[in-house]
PDB file of N, CA and C in Angstrom:
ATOM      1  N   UNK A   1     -88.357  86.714 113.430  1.00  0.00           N
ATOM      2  CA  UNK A   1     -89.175  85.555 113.715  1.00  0.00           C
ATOM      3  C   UNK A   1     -88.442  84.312 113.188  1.00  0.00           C
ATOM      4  N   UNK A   2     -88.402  83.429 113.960  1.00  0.00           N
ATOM      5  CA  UNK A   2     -87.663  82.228 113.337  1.00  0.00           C
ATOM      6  C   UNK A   2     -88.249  81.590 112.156  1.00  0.00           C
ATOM      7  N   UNK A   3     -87.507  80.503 111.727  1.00  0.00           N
ATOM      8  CA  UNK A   3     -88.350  79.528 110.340  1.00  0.00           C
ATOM      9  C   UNK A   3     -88.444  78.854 110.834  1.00  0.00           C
ATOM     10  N   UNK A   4     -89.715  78.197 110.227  1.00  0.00           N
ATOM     11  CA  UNK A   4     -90.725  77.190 110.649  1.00  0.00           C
ATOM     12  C   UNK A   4     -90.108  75.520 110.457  1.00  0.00           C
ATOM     13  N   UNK A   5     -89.818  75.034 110.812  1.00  0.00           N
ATOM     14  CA  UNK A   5     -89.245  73.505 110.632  1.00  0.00           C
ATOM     15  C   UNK A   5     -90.367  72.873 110.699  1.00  0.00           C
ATOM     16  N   UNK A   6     -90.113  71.796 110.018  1.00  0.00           N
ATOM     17  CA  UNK A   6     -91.477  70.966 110.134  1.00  0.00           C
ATOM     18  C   UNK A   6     -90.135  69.060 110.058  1.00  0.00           C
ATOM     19  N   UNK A   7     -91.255  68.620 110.350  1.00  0.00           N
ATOM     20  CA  UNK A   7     -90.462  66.611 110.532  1.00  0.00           C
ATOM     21  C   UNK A   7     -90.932  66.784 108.927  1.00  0.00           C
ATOM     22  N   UNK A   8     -89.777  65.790 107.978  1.00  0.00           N
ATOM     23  CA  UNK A   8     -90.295  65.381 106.866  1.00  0.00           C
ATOM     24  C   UNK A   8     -91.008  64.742 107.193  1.00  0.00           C
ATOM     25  N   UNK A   9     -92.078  64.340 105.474  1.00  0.00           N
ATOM     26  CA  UNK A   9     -93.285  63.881 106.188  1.00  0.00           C
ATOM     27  C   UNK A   9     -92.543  62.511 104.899  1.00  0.00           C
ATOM     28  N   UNK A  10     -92.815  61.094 104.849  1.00  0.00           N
ATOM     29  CA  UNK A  10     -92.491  60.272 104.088  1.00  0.00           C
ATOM     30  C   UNK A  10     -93.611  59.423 103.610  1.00  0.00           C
ATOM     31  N   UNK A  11     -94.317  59.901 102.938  1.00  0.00           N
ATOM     32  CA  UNK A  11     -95.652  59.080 103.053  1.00  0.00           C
ATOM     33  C   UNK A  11     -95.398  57.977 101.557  1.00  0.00           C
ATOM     34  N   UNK A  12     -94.343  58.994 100.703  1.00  0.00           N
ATOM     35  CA  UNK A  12     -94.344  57.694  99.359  1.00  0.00           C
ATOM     36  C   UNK A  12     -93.025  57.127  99.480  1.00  0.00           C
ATOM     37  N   UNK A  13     -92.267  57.155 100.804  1.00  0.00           N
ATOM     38  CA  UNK A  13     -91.542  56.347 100.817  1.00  0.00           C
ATOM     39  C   UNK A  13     -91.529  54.665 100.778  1.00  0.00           C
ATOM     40  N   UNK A  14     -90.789  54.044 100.031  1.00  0.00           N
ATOM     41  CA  UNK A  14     -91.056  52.462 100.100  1.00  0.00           C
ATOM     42  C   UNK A  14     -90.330  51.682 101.009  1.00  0.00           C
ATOM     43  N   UNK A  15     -91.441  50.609 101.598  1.00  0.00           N
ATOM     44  CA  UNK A  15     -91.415  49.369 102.204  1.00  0.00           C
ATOM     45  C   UNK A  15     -91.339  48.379 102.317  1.00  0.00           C
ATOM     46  N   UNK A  16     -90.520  47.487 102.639  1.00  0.00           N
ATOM     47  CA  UNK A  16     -90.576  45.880 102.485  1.00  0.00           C
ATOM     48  C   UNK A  16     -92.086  45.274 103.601  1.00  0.00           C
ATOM     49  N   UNK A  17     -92.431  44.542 102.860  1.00  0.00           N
ATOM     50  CA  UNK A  17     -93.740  44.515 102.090  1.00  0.00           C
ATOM     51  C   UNK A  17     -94.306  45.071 102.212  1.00  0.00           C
ATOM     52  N   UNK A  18     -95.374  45.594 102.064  1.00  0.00           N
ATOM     53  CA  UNK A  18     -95.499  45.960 100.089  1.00  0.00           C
ATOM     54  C   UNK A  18     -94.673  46.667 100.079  1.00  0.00           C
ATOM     55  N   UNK A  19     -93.837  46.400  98.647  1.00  0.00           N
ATOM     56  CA  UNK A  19     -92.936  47.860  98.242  1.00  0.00           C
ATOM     57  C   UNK A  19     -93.482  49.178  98.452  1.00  0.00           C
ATOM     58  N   UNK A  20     -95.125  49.494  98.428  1.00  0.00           N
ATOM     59  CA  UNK A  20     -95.350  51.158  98.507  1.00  0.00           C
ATOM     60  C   UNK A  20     -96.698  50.574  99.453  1.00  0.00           C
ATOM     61  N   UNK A  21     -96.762  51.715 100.437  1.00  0.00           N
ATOM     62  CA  UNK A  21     -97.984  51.571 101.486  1.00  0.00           C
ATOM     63  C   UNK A  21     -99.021  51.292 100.716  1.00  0.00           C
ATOM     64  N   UNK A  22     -98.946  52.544  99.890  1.00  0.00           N
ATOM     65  CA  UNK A  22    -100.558  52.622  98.935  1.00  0.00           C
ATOM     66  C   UNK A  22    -101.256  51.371  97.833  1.00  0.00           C
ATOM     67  N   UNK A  23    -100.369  50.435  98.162  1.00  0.00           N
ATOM     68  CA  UNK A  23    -100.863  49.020  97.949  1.00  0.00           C
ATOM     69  C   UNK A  23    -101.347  48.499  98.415  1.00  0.00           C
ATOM     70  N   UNK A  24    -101.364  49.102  99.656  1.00  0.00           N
ATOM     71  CA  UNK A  24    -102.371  48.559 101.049  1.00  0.00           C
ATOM     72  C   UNK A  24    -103.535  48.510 100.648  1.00  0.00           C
ATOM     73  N   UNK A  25    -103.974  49.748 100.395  1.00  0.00           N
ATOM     74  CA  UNK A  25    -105.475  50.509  99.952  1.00  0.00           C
ATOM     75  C   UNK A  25    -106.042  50.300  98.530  1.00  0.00           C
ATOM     76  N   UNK A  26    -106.950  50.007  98.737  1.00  0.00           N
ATOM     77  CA  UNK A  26    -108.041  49.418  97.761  1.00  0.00           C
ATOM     78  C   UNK A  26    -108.398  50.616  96.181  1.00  0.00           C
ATOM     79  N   UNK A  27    -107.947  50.384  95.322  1.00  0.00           N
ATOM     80  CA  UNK A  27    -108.542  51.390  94.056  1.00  0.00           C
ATOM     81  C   UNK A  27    -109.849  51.505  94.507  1.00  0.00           C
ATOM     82  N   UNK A  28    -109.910  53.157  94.156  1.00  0.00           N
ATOM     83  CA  UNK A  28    -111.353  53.896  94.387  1.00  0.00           C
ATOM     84  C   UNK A  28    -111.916  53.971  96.199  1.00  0.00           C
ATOM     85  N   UNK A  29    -110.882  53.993  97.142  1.00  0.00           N
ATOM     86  CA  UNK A  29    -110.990  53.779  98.461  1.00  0.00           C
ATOM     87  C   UNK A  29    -111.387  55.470  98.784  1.00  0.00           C
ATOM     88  N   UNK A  30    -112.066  55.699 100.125  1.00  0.00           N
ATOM     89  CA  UNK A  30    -112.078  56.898 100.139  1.00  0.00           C
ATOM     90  C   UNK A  30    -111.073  57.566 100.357  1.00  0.00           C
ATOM     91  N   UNK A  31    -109.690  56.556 101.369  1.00  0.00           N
ATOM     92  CA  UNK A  31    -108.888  57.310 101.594  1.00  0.00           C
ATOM     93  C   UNK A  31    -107.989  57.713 100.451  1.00  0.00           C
ATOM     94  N   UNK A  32    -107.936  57.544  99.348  1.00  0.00           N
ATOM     95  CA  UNK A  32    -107.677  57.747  98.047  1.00  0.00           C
ATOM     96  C   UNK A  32    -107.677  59.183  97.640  1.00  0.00           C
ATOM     97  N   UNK A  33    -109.109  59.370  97.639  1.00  0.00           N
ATOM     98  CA  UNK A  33    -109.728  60.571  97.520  1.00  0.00           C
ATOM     99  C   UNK A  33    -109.283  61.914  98.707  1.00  0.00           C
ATOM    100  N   UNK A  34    -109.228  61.269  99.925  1.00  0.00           N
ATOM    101  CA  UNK A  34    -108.851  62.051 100.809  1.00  0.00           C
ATOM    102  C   UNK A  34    -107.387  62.845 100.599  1.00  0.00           C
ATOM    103  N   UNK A  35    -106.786  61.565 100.312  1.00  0.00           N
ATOM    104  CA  UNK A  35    -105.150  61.757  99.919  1.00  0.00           C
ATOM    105  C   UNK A  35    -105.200  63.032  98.999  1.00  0.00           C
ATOM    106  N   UNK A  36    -105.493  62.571  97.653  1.00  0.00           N
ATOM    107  CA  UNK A  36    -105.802  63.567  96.529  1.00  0.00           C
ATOM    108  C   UNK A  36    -106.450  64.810  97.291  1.00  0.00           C
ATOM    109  N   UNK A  37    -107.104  65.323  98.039  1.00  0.00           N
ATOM    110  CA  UNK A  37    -107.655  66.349  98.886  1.00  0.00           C
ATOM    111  C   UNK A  37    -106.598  67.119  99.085  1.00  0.00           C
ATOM    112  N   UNK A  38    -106.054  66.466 100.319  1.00  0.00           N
ATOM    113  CA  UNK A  38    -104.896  67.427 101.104  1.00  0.00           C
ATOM    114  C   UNK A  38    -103.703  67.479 100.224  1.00  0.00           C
ATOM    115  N   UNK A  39    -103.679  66.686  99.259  1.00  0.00           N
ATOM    116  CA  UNK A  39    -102.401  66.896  98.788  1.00  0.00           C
ATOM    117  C   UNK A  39    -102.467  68.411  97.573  1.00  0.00           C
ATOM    118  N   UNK A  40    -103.509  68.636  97.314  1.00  0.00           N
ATOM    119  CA  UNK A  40    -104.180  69.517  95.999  1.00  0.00           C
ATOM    120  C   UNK A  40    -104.549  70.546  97.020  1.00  0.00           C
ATOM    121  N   UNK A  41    -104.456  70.720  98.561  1.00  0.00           N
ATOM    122  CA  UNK A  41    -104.742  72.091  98.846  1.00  0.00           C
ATOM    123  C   UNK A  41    -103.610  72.981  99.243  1.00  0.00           C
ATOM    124  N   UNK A  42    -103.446  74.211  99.074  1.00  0.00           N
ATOM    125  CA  UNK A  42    -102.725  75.556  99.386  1.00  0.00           C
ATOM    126  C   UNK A  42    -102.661  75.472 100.732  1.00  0.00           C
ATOM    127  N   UNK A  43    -101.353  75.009 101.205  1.00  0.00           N
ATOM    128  CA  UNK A  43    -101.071  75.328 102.717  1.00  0.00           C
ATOM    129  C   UNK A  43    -100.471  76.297 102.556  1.00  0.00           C
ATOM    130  N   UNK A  44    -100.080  77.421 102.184  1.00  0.00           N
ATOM    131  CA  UNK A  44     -99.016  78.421 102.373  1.00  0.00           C
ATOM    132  C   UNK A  44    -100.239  79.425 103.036  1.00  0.00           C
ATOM    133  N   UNK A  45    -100.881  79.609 103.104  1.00  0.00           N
ATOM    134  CA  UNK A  45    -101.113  80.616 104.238  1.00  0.00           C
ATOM    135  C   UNK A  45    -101.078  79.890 105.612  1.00  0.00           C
ATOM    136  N   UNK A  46    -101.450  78.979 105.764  1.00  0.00           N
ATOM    137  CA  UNK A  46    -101.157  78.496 107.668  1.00  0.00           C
ATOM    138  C   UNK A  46     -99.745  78.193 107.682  1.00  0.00           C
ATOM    139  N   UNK A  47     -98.899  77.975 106.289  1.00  0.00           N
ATOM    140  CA  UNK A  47     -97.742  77.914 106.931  1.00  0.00           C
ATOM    141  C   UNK A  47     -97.163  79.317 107.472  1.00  0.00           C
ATOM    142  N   UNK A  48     -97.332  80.185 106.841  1.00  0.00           N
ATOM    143  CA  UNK A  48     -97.242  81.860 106.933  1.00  0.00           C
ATOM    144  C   UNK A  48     -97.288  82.074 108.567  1.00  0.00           C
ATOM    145  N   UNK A  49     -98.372  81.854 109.055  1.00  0.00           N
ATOM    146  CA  UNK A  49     -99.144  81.840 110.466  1.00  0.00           C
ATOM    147  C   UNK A  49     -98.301  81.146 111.258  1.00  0.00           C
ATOM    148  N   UNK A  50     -97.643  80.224 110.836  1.00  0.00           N
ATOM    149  CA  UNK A  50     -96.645  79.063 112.201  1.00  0.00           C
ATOM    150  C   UNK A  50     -95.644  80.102 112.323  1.00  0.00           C
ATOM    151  N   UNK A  51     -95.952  80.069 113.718  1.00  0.00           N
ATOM    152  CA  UNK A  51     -94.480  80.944 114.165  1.00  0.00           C
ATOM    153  C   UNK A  51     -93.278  80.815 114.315  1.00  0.00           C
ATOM    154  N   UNK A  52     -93.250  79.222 114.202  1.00  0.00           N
ATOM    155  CA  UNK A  52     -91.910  78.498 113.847  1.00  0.00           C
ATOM    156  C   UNK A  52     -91.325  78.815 115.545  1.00  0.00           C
ATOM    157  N   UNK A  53     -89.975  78.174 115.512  1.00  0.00           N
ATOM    158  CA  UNK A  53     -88.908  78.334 117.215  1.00  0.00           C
ATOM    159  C   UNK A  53     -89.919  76.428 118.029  1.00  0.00           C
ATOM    160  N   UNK A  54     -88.647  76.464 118.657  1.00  0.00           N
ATOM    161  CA  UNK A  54     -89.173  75.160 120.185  1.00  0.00           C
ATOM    162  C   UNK A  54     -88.629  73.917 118.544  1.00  0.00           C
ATOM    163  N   UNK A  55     -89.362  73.292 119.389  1.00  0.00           N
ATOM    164  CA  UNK A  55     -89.171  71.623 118.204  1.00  0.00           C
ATOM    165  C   UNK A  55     -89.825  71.383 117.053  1.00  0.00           C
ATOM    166  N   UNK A  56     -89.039  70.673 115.989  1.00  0.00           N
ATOM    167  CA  UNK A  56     -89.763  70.345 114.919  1.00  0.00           C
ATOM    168  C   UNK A  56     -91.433  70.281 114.978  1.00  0.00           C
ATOM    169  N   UNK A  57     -92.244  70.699 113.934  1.00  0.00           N
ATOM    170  CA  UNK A  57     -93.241  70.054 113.874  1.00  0.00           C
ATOM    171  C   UNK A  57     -93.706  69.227 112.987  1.00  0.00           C
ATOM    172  N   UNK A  58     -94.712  68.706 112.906  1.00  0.00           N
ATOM    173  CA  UNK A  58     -95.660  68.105 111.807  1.00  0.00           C
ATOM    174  C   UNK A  58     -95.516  68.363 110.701  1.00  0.00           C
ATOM    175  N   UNK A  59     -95.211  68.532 109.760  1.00  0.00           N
ATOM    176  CA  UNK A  59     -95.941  68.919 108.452  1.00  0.00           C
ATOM    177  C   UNK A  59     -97.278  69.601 108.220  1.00  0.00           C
ATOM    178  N   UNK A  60     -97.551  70.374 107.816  1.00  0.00           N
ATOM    179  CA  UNK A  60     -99.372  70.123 108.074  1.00  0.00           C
ATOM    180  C   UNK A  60    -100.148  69.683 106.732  1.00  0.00           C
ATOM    181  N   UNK A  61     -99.662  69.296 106.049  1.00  0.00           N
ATOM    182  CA  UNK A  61    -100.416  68.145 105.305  1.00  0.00           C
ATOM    183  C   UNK A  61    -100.242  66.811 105.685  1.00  0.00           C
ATOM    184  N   UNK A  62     -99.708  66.224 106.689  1.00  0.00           N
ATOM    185  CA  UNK A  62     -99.667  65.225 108.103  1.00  0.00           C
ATOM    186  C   UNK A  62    -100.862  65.399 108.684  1.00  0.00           C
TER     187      UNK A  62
END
């Protein structure tokens, strides 16, 4: 079975302006919370499940 590729995902990469996205967003925002969510959950079983082969995908914390 092939390996699974995924697109890096760059979400704390920095930007001219703002130096970091997450300056965008407001302290105590929900998407805050959301962030903290997906980032604190166990993807290794759906990654297990990707059958990987054809083109990059997503990430799936994307």
């Amino acid at each position: 079975m092939p390996e699974p590729k995924f697109i890096p995902r760059m979400q704390d990469q920095p930007t001219l302006p703002p130096p970091d996205i997450g300056d965008l967003v407001p302290k105590g925002s929900t998407a805050r919370v959301v962030d903290m969510t997906v980032r604190s959950i166990d993807r290794s079983t759906l990654t297990s499940l990707y059958p990987g082969g054809g083109a990059m995908a997503y990430a799936l914390a994307v």
